[in-house]
C-alpha atoms as a PDB file:
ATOM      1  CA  UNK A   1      22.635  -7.025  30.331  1.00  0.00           C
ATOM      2  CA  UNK A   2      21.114 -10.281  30.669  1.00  0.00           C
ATOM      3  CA  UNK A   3      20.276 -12.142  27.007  1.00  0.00           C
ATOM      4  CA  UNK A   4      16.360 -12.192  28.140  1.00  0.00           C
ATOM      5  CA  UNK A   5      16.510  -8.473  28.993  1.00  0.00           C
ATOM      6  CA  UNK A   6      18.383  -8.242  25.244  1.00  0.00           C
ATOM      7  CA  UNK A   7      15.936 -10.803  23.882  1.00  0.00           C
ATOM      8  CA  UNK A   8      13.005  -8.292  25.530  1.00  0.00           C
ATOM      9  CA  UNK A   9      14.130  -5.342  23.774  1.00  0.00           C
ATOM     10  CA  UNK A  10      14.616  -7.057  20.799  1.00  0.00           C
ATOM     11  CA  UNK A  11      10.892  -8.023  20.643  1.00  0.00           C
ATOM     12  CA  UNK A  12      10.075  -4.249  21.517  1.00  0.00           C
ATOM     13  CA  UNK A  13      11.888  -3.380  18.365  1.00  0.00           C
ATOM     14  CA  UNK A  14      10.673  -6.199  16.392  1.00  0.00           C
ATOM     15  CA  UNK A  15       6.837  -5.108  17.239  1.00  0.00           C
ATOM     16  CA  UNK A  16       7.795  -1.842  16.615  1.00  0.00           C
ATOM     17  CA  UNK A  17       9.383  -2.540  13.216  1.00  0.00           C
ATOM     18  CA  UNK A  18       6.496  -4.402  12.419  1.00  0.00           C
ATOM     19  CA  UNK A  19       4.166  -1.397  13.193  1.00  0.00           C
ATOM     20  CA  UNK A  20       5.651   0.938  11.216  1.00  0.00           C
ATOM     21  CA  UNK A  21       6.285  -1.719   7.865  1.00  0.00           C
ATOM     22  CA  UNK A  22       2.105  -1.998   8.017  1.00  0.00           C
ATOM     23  CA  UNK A  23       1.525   1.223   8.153  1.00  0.00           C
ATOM     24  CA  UNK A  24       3.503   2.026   5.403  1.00  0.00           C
ATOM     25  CA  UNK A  25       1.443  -0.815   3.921  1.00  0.00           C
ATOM     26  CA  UNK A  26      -1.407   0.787   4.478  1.00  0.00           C
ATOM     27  CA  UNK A  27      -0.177   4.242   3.155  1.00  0.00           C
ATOM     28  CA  UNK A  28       0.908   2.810   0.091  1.00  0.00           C
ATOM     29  CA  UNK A  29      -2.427   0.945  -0.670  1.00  0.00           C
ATOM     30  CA  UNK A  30      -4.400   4.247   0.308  1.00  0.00           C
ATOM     31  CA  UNK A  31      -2.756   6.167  -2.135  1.00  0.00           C
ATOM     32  CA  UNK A  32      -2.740   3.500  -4.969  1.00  0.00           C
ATOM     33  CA  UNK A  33      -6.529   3.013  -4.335  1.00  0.00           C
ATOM     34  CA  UNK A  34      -7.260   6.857  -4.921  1.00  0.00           C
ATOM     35  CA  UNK A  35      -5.280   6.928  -8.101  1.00  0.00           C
ATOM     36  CA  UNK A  36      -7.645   3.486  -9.419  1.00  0.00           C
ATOM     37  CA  UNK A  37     -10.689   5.542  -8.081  1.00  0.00           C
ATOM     38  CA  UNK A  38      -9.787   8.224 -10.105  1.00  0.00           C
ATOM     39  CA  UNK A  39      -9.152   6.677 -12.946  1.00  0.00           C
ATOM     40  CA  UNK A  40     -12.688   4.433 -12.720  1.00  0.00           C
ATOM     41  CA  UNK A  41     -14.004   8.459 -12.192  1.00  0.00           C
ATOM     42  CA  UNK A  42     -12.724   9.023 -15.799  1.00  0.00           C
ATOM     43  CA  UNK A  43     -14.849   6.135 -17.390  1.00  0.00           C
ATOM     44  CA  UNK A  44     -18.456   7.721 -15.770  1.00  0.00           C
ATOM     45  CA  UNK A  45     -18.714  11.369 -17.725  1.00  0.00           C
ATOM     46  CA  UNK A  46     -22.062  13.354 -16.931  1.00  0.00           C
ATOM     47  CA  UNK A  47     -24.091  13.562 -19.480  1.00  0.00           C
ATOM     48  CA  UNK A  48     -24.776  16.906 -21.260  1.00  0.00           C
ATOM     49  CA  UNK A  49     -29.023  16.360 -21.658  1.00  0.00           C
ATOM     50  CA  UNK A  50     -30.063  20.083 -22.523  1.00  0.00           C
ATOM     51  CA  UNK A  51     -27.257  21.046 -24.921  1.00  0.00           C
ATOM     52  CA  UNK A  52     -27.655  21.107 -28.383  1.00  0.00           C
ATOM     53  CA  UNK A  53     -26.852  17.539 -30.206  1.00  0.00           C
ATOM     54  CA  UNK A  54     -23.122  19.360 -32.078  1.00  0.00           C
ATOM     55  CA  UNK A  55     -22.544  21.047 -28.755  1.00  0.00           C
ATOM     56  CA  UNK A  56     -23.137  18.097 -26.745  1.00  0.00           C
ATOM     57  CA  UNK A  57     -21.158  16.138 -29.128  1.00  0.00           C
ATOM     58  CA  UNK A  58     -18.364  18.683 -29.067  1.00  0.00           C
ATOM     59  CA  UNK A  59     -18.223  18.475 -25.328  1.00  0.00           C
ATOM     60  CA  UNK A  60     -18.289  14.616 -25.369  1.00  0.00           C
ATOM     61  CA  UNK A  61     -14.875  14.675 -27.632  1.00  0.00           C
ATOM     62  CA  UNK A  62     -13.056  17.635 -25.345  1.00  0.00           C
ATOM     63  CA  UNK A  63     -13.624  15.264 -22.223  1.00  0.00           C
ATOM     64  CA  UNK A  64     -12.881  12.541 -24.238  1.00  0.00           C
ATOM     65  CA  UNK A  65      -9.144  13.905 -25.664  1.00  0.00           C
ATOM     66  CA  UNK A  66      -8.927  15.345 -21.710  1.00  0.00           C
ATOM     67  CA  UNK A  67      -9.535  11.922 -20.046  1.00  0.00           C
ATOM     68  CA  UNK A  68      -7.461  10.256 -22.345  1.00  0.00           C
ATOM     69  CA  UNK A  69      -4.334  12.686 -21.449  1.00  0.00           C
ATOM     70  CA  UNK A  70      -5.422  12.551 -17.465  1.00  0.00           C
ATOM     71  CA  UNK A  71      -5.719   8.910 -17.870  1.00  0.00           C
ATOM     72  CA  UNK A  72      -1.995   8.283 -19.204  1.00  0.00           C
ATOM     73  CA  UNK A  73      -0.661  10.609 -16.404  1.00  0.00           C
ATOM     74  CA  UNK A  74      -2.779   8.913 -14.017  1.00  0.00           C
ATOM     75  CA  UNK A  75      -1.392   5.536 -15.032  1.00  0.00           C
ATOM     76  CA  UNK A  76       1.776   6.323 -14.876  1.00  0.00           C
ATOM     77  CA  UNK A  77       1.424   7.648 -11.030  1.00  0.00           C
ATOM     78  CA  UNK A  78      -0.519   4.269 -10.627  1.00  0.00           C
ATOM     79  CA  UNK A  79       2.642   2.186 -12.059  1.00  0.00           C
ATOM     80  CA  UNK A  80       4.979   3.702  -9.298  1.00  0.00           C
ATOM     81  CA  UNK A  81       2.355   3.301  -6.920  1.00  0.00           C
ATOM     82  CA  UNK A  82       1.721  -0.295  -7.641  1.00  0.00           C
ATOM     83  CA  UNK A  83       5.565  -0.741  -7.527  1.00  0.00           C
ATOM     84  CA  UNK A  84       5.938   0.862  -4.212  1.00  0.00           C
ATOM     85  CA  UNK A  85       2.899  -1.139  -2.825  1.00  0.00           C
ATOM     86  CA  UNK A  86       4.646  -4.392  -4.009  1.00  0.00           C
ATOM     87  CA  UNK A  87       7.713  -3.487  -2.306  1.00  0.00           C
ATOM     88  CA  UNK A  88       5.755  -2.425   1.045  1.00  0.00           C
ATOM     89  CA  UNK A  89       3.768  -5.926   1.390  1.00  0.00           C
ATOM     90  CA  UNK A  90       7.345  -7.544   0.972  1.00  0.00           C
ATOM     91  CA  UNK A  91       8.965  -5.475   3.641  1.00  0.00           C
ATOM     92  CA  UNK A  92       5.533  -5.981   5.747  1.00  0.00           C
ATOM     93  CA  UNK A  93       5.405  -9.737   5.161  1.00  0.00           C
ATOM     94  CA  UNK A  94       9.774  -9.975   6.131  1.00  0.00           C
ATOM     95  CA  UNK A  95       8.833  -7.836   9.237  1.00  0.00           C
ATOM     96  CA  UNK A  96       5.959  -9.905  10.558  1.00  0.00           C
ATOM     97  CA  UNK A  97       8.194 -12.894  10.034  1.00  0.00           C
ATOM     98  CA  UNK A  98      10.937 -11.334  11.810  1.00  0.00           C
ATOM     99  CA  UNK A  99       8.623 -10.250  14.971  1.00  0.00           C
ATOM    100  CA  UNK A 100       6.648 -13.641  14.919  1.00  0.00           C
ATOM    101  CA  UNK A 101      10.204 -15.472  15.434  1.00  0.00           C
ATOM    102  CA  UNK A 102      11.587 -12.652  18.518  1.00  0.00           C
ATOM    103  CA  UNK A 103       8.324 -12.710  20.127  1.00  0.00           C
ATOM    104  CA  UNK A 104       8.309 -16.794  20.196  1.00  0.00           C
ATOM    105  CA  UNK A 105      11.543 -17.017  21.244  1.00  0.00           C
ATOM    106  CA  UNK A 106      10.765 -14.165  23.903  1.00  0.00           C
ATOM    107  CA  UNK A 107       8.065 -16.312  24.988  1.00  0.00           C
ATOM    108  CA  UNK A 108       9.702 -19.583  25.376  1.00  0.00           C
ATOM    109  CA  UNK A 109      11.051 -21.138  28.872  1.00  0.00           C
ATOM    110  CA  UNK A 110      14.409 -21.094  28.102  1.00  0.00           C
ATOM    111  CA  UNK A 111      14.659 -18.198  25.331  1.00  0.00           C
ATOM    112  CA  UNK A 112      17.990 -18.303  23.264  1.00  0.00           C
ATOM    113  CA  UNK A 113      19.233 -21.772  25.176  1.00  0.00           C
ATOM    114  CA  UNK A 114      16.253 -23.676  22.919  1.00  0.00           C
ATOM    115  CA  UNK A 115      17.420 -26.765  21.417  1.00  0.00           C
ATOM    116  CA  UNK A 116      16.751 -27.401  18.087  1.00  0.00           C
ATOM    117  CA  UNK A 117      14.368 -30.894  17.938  1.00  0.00           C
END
C-alpha cells in the first residue's frame, strides 16, 4: 500500500474519530443540561392559592425539606456530569486537532514528503 492510500485511510479514521468524540460531546452536554434544568425546576414551586394558610404553609416546608434532599442528589449527578463533560470537550478538542492535521496533510501536493519551512 502506497503512503497516500495509507495517508487516505488515515483521514477516514481521523474524520471518523472526530465524529464520534463530538457526539459524545454532545451526549454529555445533553445530559448535564437536563440535570441543571431540573435543578432550576426545584427553585419554581406552584403555589398552593386555595389551601388553608397552616396547610399551605405545611405543604411549602414538605417541598421545601423534599427539594432540598432532591437537590443534593441532583448535584451530585451534576458533579460527575460536569466532570465527564470536561473530559469529552478535551477528547473532542485533541480529536479535531488530530483530523485537522491528517486531512491537511491528505490534502497537500506532496503528502508525507512536505518539507518543513
Amino acid at each position: 500500500m502506497k503512503d497516500r492510500e495509507k495517508l487516505r485511510r488515515l483521514a477516514q479514521i481521523t474524520a471518523l474519530l472526530r465524529g464520534a468524540k463530538l457526539h459524545a460531546l454532545q451526549v454529555a452536554a445533553l445530559a448535564r443540561q437536563e440535570s441543571l434544568d431540573r435543578l432550576a425546576a426545584l427553585d419554581a414551586p406552584q403555589p398552593a392559592g386555595d389551601l388553608p394558610a397552616i396547610t399551605a404553609e405545611e405543604v411549602a416546608l414538605r417541598y421545601a425539606v423534599w427539594s432540598d434532599h432532591r437537590r443534593s442528589e441532583i448535584n451530585l449527578s451534576l458533579a460527575r456530569q460536569t466532570a465527564a463533560w470536561h473530559r469529552a470537550q478535551q477528547d473532542a478538542a485533541l480529536a479535531f486537532g488530530r483530523d485537522q492535521v491528517v486531512q491537511g496533510l491528505a490534502q497537500a501536493p506532496n503528502g508525507l514528503n512536505r518539507r518543513a519551512e
